[in-house]
Protein backbone atom coordinates (compact mmCIF):
# COMPACT_ATOMS: atom_id res chain seq x y z
CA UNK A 1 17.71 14.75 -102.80
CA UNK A 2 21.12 14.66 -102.40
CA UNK A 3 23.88 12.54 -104.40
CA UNK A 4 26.53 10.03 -102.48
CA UNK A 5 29.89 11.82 -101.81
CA UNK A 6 32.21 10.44 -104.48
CA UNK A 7 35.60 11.85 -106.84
CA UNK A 8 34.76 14.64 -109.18
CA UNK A 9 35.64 12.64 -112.79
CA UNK A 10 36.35 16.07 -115.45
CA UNK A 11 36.38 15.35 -118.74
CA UNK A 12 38.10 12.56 -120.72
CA UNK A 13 41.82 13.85 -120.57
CA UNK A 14 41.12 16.69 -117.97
CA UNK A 15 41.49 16.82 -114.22
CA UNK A 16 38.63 17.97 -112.19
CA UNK A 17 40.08 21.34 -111.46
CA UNK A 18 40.53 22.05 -114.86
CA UNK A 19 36.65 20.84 -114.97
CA UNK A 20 35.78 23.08 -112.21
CA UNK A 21 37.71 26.26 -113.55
CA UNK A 22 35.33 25.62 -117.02
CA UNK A 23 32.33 25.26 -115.23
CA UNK A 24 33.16 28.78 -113.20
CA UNK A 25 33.99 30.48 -116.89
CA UNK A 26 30.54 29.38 -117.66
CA UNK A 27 28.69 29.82 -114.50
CA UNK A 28 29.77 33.54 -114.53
CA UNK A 29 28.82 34.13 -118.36
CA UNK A 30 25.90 32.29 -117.73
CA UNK A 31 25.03 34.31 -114.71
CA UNK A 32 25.36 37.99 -116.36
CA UNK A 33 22.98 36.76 -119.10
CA UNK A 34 20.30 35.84 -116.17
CA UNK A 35 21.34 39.33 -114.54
CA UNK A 36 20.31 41.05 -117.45
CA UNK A 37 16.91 39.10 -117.28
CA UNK A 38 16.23 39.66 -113.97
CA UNK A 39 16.49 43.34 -114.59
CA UNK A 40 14.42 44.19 -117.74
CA UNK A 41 11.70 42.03 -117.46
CA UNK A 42 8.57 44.56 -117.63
CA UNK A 43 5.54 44.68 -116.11
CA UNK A 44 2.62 45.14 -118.65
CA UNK A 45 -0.45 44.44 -115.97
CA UNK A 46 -3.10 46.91 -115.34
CA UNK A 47 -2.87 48.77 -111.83
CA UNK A 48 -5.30 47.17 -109.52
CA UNK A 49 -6.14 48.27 -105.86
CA UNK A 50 -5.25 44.60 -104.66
CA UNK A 51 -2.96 41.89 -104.93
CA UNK A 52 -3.93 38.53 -105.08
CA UNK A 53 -1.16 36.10 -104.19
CA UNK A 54 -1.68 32.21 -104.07
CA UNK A 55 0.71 29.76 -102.61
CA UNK A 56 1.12 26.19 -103.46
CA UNK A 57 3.28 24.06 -101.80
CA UNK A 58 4.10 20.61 -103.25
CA UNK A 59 5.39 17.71 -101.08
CA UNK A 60 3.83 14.37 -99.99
CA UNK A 61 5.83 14.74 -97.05
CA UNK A 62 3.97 17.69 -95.76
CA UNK A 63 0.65 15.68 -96.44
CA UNK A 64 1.96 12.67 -94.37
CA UNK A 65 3.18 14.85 -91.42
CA UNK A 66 6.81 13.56 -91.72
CA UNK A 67 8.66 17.61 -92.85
CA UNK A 68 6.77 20.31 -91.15
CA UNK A 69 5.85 23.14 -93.63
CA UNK A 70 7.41 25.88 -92.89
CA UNK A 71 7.23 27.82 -96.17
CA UNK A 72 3.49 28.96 -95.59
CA UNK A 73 4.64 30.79 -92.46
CA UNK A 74 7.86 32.32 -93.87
CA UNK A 75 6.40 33.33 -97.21
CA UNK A 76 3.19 34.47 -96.19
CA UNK A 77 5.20 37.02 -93.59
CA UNK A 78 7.55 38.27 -96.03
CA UNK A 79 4.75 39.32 -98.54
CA UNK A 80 2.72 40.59 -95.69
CA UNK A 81 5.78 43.09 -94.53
CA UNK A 82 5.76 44.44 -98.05
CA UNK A 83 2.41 45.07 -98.07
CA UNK A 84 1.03 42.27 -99.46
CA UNK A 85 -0.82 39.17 -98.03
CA UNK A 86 -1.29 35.87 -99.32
CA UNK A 87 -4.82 35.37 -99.97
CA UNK A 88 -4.71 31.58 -100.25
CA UNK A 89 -2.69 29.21 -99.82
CA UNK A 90 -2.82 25.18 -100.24
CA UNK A 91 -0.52 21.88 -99.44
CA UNK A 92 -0.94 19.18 -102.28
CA UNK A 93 1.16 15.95 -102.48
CA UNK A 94 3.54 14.83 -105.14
CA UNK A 95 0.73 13.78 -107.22
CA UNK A 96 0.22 14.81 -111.49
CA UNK A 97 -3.61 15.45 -110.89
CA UNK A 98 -3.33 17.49 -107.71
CA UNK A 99 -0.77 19.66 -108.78
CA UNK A 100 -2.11 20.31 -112.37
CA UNK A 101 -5.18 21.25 -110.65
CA UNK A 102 -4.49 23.50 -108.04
CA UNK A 103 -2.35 25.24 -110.45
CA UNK A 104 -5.14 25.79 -112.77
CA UNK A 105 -7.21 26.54 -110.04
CA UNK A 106 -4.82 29.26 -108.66
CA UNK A 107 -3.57 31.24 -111.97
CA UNK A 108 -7.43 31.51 -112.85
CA UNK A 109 -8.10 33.54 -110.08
CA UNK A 110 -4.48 35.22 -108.66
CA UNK A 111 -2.12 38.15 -109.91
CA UNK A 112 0.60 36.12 -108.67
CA UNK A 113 1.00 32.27 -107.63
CA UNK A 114 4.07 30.68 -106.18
CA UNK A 115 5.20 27.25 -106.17
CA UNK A 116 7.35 25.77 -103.71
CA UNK A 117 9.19 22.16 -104.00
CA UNK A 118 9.25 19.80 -107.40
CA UNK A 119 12.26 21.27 -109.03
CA UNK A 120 15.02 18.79 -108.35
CA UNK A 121 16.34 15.80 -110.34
CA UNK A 122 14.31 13.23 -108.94
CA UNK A 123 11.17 11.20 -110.08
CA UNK A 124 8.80 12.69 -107.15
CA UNK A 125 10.01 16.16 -108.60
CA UNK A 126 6.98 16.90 -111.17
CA UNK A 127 6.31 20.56 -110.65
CA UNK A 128 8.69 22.27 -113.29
CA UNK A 129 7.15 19.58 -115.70
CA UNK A 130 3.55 19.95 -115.09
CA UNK A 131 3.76 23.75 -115.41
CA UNK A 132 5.38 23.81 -118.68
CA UNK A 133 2.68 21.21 -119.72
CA UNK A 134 -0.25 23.41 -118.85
CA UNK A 135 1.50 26.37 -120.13
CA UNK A 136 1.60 24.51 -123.04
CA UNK A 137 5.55 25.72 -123.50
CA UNK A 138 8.77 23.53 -124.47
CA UNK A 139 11.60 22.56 -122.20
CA UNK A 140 14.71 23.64 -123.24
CA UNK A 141 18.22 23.29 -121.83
CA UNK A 142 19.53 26.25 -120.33
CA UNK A 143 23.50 26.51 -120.63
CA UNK A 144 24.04 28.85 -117.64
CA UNK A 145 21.41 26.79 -115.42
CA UNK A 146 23.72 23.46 -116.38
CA UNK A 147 26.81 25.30 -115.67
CA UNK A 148 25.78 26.11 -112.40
CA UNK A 149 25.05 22.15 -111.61
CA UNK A 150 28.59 21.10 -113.21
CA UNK A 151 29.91 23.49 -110.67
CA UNK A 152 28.26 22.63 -107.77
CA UNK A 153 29.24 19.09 -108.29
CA UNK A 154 32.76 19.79 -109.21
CA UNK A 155 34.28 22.08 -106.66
CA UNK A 156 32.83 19.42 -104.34
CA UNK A 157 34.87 16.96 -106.12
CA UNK A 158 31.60 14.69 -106.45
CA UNK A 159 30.57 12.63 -110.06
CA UNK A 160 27.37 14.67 -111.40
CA UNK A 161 24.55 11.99 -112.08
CA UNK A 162 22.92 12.06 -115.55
CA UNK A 163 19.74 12.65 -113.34
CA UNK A 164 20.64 15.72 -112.37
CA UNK A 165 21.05 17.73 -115.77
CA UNK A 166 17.24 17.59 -115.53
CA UNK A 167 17.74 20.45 -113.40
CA UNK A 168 18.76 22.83 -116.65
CA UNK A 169 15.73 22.41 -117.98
CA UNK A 170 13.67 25.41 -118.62
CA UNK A 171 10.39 26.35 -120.00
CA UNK A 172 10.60 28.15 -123.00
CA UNK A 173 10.19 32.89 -122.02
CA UNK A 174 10.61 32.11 -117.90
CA UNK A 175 13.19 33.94 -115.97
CA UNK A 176 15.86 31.98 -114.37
CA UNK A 177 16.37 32.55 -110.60
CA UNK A 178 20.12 31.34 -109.61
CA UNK A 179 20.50 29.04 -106.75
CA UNK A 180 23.73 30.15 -104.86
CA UNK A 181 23.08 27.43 -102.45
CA UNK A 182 21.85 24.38 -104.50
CA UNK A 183 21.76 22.66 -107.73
CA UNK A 184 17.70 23.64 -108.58
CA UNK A 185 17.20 27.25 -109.98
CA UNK A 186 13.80 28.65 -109.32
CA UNK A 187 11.57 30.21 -112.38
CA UNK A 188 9.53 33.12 -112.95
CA UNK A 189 7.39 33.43 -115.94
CA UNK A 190 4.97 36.29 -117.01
CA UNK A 191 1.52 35.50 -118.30
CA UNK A 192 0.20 38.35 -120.48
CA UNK A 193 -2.61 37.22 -121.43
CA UNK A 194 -3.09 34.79 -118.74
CA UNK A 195 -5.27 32.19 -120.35
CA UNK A 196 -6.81 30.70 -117.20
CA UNK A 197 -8.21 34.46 -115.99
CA UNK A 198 -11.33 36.44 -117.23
CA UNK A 199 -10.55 38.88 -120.13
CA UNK A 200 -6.97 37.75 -119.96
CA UNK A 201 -5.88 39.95 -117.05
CA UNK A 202 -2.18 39.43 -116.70
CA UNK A 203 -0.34 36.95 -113.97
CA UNK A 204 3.06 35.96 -112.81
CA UNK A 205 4.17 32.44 -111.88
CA UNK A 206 7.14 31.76 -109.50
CA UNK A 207 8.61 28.34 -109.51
CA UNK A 208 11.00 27.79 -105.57
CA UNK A 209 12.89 24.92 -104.83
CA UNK A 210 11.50 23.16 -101.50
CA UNK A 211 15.15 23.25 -98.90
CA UNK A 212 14.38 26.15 -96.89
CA UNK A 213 18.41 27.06 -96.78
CA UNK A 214 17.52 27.44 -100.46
CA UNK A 215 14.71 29.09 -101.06
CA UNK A 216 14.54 31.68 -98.41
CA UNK A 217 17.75 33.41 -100.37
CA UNK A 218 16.56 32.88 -103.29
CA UNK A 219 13.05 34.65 -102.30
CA UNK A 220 14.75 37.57 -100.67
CA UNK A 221 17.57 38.43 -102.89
CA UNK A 222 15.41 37.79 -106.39
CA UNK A 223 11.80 37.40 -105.73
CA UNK A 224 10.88 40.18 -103.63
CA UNK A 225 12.87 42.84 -106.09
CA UNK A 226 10.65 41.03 -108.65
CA UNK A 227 6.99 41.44 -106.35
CA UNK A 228 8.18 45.31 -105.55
CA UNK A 229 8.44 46.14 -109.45
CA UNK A 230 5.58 44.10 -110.03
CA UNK A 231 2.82 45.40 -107.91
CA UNK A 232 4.50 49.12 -107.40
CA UNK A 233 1.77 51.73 -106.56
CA UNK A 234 -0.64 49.35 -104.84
CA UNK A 235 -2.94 50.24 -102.13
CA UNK A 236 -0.77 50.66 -99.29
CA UNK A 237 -0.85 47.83 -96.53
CA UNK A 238 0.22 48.20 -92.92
CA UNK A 239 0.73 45.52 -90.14
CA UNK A 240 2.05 45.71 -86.69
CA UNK A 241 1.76 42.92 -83.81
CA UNK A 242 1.86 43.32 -80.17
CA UNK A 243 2.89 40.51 -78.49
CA UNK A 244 1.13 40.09 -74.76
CA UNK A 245 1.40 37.28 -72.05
CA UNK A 246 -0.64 36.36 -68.82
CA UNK A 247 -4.13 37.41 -70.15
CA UNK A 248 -6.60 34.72 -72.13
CA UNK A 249 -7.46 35.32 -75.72
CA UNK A 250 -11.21 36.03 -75.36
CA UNK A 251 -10.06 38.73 -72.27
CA UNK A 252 -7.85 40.37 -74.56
CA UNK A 253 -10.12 41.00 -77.10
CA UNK A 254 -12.92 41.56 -74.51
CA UNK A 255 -10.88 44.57 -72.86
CA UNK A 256 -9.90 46.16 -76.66
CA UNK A 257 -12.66 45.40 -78.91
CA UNK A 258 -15.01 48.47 -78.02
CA UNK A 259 -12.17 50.94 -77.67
CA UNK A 260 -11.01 49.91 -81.25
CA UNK A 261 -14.68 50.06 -83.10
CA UNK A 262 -14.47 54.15 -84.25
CA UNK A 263 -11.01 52.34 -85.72
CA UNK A 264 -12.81 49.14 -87.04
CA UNK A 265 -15.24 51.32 -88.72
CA UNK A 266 -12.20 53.00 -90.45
CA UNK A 267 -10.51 50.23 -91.47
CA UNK A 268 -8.99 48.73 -88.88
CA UNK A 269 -8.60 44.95 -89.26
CA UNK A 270 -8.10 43.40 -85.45
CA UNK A 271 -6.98 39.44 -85.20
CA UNK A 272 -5.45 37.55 -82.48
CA UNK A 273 -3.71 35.05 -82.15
CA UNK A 274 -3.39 32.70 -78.92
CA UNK A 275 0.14 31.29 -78.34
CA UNK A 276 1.05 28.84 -75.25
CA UNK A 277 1.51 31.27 -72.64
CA UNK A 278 1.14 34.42 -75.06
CA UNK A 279 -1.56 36.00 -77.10
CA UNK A 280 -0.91 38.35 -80.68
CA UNK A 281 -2.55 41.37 -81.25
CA UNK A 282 -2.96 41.55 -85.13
CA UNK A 283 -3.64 45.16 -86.43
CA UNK A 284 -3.67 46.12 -90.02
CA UNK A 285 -5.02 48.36 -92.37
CA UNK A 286 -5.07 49.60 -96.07
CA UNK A 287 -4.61 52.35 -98.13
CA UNK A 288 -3.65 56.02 -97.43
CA UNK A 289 -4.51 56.41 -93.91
CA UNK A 290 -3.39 53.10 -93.06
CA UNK A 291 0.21 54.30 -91.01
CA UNK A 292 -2.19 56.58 -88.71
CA UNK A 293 -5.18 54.00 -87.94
CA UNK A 294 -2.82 51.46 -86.91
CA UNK A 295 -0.66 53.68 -84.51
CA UNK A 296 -3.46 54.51 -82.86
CA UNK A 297 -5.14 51.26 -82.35
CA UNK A 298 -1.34 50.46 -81.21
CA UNK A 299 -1.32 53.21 -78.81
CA UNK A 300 -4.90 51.55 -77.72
CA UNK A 301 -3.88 48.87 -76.85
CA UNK A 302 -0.87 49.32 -75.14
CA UNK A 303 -2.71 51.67 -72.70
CA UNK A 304 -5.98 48.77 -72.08
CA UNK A 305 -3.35 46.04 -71.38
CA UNK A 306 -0.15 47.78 -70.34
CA UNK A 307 2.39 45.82 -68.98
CA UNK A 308 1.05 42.66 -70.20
CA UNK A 309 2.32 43.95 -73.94
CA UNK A 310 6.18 42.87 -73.85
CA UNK A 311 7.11 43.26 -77.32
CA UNK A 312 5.81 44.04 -80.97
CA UNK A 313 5.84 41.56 -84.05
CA UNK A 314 8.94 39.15 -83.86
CA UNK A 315 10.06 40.09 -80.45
CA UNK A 316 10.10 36.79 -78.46
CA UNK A 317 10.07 36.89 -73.92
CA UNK A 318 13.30 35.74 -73.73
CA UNK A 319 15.24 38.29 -76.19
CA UNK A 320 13.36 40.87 -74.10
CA UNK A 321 14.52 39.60 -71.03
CA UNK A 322 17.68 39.19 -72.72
CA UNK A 323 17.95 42.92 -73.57
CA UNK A 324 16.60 44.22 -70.37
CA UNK A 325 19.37 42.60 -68.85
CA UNK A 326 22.42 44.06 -71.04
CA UNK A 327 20.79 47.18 -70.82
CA UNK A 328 21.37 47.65 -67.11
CA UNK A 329 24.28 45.22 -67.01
CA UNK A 330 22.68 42.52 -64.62
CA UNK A 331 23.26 38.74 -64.81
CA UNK A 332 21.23 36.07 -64.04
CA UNK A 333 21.67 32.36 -62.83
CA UNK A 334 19.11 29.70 -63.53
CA UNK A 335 18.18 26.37 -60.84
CA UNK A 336 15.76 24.22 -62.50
CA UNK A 337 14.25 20.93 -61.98
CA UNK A 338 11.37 20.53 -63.17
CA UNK A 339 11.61 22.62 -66.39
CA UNK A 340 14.78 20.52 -67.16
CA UNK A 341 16.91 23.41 -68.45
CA UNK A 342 14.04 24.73 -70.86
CA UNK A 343 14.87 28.43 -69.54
CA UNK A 344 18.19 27.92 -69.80
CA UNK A 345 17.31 27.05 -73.44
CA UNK A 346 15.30 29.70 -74.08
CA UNK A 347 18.08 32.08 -72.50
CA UNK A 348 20.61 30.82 -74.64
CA UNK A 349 18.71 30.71 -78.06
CA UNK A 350 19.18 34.55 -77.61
CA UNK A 351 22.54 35.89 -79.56
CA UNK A 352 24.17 37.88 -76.82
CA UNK A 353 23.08 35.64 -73.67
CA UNK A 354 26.67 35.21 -72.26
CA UNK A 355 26.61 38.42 -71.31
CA UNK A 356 23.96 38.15 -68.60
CA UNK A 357 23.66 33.96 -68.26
CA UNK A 358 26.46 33.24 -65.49
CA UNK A 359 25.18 29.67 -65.19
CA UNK A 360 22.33 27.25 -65.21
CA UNK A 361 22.04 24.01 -63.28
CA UNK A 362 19.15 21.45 -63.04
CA UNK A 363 19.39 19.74 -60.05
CA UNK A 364 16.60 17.63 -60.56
CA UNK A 365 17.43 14.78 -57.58
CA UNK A 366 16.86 16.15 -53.87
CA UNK A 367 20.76 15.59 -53.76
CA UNK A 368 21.60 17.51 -56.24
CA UNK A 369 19.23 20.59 -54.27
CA UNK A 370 21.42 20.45 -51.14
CA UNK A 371 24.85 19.42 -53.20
CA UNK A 372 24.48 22.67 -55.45
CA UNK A 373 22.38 24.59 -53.98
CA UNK A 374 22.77 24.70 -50.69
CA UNK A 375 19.20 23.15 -49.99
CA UNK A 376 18.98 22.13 -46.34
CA UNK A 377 18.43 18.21 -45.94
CA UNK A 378 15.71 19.51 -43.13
CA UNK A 379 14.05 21.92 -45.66
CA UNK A 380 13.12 19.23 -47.61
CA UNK A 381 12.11 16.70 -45.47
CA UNK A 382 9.58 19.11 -43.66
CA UNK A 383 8.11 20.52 -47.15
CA UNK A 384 9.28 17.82 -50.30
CA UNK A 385 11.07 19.13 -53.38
CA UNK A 386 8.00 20.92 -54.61
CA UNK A 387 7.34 23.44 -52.18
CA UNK A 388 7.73 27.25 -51.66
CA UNK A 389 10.78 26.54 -48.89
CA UNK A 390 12.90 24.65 -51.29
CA UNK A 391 11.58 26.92 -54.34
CA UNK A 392 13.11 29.89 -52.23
CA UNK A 393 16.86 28.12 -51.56
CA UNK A 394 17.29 27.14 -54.58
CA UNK A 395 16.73 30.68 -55.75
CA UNK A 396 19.07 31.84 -52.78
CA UNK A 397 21.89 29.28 -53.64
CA UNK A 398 21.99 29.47 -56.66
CA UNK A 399 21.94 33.74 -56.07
CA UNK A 400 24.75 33.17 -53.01
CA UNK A 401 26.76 30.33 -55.74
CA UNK A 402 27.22 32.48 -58.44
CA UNK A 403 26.88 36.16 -57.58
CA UNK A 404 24.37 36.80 -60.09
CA UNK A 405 22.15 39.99 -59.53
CA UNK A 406 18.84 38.04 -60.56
CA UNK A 407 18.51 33.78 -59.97
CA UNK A 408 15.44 32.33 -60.89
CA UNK A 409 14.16 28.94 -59.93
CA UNK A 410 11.32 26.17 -60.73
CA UNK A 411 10.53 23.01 -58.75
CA UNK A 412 6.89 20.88 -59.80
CA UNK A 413 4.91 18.00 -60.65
CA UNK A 414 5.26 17.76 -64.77
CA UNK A 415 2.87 14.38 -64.52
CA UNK A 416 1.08 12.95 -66.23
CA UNK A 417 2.31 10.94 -62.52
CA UNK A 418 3.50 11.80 -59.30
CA UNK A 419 0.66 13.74 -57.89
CA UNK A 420 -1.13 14.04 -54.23
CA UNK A 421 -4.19 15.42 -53.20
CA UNK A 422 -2.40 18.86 -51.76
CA UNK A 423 -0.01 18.51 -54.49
CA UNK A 424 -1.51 17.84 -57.82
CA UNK A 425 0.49 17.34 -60.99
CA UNK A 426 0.73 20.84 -62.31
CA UNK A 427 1.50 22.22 -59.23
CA UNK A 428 4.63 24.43 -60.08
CA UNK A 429 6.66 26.95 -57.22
CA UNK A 430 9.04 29.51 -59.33
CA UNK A 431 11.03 31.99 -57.39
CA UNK A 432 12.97 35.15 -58.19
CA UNK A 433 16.02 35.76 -55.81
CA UNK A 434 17.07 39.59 -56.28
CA UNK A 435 18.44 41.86 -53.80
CA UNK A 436 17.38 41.02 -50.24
CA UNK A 437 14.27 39.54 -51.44
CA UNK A 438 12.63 36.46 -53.07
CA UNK A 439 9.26 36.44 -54.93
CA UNK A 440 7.26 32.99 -54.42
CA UNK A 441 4.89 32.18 -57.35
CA UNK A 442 2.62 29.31 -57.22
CA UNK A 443 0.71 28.54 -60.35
CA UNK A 444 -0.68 25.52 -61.35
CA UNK A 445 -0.17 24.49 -64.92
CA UNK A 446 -2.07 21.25 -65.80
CA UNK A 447 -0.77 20.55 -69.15
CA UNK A 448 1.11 17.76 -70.68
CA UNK A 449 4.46 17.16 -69.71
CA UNK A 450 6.23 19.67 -72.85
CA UNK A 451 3.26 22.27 -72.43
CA UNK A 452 4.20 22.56 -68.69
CA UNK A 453 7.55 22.97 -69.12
CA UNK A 454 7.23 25.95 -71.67
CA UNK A 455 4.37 27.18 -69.47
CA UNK A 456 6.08 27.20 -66.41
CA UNK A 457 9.21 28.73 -68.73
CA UNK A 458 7.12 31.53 -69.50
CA UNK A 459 6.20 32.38 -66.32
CA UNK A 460 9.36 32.31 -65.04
CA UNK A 461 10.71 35.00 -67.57
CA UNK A 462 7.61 36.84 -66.99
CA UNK A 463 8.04 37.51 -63.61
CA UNK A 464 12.16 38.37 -64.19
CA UNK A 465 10.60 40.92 -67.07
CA UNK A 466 8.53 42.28 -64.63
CA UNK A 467 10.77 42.38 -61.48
CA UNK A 468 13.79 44.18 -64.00
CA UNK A 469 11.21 47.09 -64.71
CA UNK A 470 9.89 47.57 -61.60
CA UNK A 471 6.58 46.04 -62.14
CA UNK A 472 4.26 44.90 -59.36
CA UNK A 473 3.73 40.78 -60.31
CA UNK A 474 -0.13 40.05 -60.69
């Protein structure tokens, strides 16, 4: 939660820069003292083959629906790229009994469990508390932590609320992670013994703030030097993704599954995952071998589905595009209507797009067809907006308008109204103008209204993928 903008009052016979220029002598003392921390803490675990990490993310807001969690997906990816997955994770509200519990629950079973949200200043914020409860350790004001809050507030010129010195509060032998972009520092304490665990194995605890803008620094810069020294020497763990579009999940796996089994039998973990319009190729392996099994289930599976594979883990249709583009210095012009601009979007959500995007229009009236586009008044009387005809000028106009190399263009029925027997809602015409030819497709996407429109996006950048390598579209 953040405080009302207000004046920065310093001390009683100060002014607030003279406050602020304090609080930075004692931020930066502060800050070397947590430095030092952050770089001797030891390890003093046993090596283990695995890792088990457990994440618990605190928020009754993510319970009700109203703040989409986003932490489970960013976390668990970051630990998974260094080789280690999260095992479990849960969501629990802002609630004493839930939180004590699954924390309990997860240090008696994991090598390391992270927190997320509960740290700030207000009464909702429980999790720091609770934790230093169970661990049965003291609270104690931490000078650098409450410079760092002084700070924040002063060079902002803003009155610091009593509330907020809660913040410096720090259970007695944890770690202090700085928050460069925030007033709540995150905490990392070692557990050796670990009370909660058979024999006493050793665990680590790791307290994050809930704002993404703050954590994800915070887990990056600090955490992740702390997981490598942890956990060094670990079975190794190796995951790639290819990323395919225009094939169904269960013929995916039904075309790879029997090629892959000498692999499976190895090692070879296979997952999917199905996407709207797309389908991921999970495969991952462990220990020595684990580079070389999962190359060559790559190299599998890029010759069973070929050109249906358009990129590997984060790559997205439209970057691809995107770069196909630049690479052979093209352009492209977009005429929508029924998409609405959503390829446009999608185009422009790329860094780098205004070097091959010369425009985008969505002429979504018939008027706006013929005023643009060049879409004869006859053409559409003889066929209606959603037809192959008009599908094809638009492409052409907007081609002829603009001098792109590539135009693409989408007329159809989103629904849920609008529909006729030879035209039901779904029915979609996209055409790609290039050269001295334009490429009709007619697919028919019976989805609701934001489904079709990424749908019919998809297919749309699909068949410019294709067309700008040559590909024969399916």
């Amino acid at each position: 939660m953040r405080c009302e903008p207000g004046r920065f009052a310093g001390p009683a016979g100060g002014s607030a820069d003279a406050a602020a220029a304090d609080a930075r002598t004692r931020l930066s003392a502060g800050l070397r003292s947590i430095d030092f921390q952050l770089s001797t803490a030891p390890f003093t675990g046993k090596t283990r083959l695995t890792v088990n990490i457990e994440l618990i993310n605190t928020g009754t807001e993510l319970m009700l629906g109203r703040v989409l969690n986003t932490h489970q997906q960013w976390i668990c990816r970051r630990l998974s790229d260094l080789g280690f997955p999260v095992t479990r994770q849960i969501t629990v509200a802002d609630c004493s009994q839930e939180i004590r519990q699954a924390v309990r629950d997860a240090l008696a079973r994991a090598d390391l469990v992270i927190t997320t949200g509960g740290l700030g200043p207000t009464s909702d914020d429980l999790t720091r508390d609770l934790i230093a409860e169970i661990l049965g350790r003291k609270l104690v004001e931490n000078a650098a932590v409450l410079a760092t809050v002084e700070h924040f507030f002063a060079v902002r010129k803003r009155p610091m609320p009593p509330r907020t010195r809660v913040q410096a509060l720090v259970p007695e032998g944890a770690t202090v992670l700085p928050n460069q972009h925030g007033t709540a520092p995150g905490l990392a304490i070692e557990l050796n013994p670990n009370p909660f665990r058979a024999q006493g194995q050793a665990s680590r605890l790791v307290m994050l703030p809930g704002p993404p803008r703050e954590l994800q620094p915070m887990f990056s810069d600090q955490v992740v030097p702390f997981v490598r020294k942890w956990f060094l020497g670990k079975l190794a763990f190796v995951c790639r993704t290819l990323k395919t579009t225009g094939l169904g999940e269960s013929l995916v796996e039904e075309m790879i599954v029997a090629p892959l089994r000498h692999l499976s039998d190895a090692g070879l973990e296979v997952g999917y995952c199905a996407r709207i319009g797309e389908v991921d190729v999970r495969l991952a392996a462990r220990g020595a071998a684990a580079e070389k099994i999962v190359e060559e289930a790559g190299n599998i599976v890029r010759q069973l589905l070929g050109t249906h594979v358009f990129g590997v883990d984060d790559d997205q249709l439209e970057a691809v595009v995107v770069r196909l583009l630049t690479d052979r210095k093209r352009t492209l012009a977009l005429a929508e209507s029924c998409t609405g601009g959503a390829i446009a979007n999608r185009i422009t959500n790329v860094p780098g797009a205004s070097a091959v995007l010369l425009a985008g229009l969505v002429t979504y009236s018939n008027q706006a067809k013929h005023t643009f586009l060049g879409v004869r008044a006859e053409t559409l009387a003889a066929h209606g907006a959603v037809s192959k005809p008009v599908a094809r000028e638009m492409a052409e106009g907007a081609r002829r308008t603009t001098g792109a190399d590539y135009a693409l263009s989408v007329t159809g029925i989103a629904g849920p109204d609008g529909g006729t027997p030879d035209k039901p809602v779904g029915t979609v015409f996209i055409a790609l103008a290039a050269g001295g030819h334009t490429f009709v497709l007619n697919p028919i996407n019976r989805y609701d209204r934001e489904t079709f429109k990424y749908v019919t996006s998809q297919q749309a950048l699909e068949l410019l993928r294709r067309t700008v390598l040559g590909i024969k579209s399916e």
